[in-house]
Protein backbone atom coordinates (compact mmCIF):
# COMPACT_ATOMS: atom_id res chain seq x y z
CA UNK A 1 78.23 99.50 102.59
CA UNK A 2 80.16 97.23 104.05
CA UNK A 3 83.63 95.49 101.69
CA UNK A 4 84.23 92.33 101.91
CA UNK A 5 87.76 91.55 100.67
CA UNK A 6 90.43 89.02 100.04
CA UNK A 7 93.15 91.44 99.36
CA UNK A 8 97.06 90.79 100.25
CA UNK A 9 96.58 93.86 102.60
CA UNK A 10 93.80 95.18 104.71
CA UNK A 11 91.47 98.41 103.12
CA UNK A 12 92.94 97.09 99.34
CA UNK A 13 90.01 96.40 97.44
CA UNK A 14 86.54 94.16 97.84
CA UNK A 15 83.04 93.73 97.21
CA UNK A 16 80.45 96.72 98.30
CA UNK A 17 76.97 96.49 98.17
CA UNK A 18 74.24 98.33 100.10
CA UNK A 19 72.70 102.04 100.17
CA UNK A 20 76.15 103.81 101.12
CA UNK A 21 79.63 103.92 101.17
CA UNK A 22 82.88 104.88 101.15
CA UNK A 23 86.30 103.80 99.22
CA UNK A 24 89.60 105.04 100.43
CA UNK A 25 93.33 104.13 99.56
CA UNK A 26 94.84 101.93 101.90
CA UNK A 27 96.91 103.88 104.76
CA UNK A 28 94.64 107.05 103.20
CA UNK A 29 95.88 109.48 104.15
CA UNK A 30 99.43 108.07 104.35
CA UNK A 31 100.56 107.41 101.06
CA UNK A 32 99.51 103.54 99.81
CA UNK A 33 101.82 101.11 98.98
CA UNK A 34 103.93 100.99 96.17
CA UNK A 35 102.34 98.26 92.75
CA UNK A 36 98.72 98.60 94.38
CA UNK A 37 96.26 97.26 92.50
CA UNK A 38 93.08 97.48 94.36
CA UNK A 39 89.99 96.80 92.66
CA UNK A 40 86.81 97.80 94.22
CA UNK A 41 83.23 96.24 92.68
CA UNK A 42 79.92 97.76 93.70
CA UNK A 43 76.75 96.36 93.15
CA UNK A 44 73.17 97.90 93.07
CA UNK A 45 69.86 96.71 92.04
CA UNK A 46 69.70 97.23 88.57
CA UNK A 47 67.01 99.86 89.33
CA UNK A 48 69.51 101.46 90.84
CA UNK A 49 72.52 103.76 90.03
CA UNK A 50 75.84 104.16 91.57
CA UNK A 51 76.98 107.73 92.31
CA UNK A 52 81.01 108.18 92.72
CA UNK A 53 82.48 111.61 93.83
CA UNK A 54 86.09 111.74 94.24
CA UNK A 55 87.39 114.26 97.18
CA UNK A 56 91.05 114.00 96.73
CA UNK A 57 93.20 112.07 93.80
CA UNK A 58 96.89 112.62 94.31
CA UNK A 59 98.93 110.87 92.10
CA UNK A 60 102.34 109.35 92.64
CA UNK A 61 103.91 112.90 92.03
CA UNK A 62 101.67 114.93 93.18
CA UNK A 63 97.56 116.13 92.38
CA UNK A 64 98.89 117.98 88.92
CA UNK A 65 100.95 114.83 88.20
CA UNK A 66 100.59 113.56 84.64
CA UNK A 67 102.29 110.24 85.79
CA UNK A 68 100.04 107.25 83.95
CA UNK A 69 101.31 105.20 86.93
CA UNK A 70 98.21 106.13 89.37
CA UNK A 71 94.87 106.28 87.71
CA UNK A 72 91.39 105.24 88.62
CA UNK A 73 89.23 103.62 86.36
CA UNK A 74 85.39 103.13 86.71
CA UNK A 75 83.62 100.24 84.69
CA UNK A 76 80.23 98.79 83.55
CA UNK A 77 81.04 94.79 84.88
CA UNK A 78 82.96 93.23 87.17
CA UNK A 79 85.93 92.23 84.12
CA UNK A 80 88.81 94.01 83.07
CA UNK A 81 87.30 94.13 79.62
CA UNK A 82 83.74 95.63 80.70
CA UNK A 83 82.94 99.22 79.24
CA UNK A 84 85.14 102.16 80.59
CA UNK A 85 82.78 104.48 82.02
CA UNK A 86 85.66 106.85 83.10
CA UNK A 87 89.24 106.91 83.87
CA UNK A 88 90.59 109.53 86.18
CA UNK A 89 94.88 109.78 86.12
């Protein structure tokens, strides 16, 4: 896949589309920047499903953090107000 983004900083969100890919943090492994909000959309054929597998989610204090601050969330559109499929924080 390859993003195509108009982010205020390189690697912060985009658009992905294709048969692979990868989404990382900006800086990853270096901690990101503090008020990020990137937002990542993939798109598939709708015979097609999207498969997400998260190696590492560390939030802002830590990977047992239970800070709301740093949280992925996965949904069914390209809105805000599209389903939640999932919401990892």
């Amino acid at each position: 896949m390859t993003p195509t983004s108009s982010s205020f900083f390189s690697g912060c969100g985009g658009d992905l589309t294709g048969q692979s890919g990868n989404i990382t943090s900006p800086y990853y492994p270096m901690s990101f920047p503090a008020f990020s909000d990137c937002v990542w959309r993939v798109k598939v054929p709708t015979d097609r499903y999207i498969s997400l597998r998260f190696l590492v989610f560390t939030g802002i204090n830590g990977a047992n953090s239970e800070c709301s601050l740093d949280s992925i969330e996965v949904r069914d559109g390209y809105s805000s107000e599209a389903s939640l499929i999932g919401n990892i924080s």
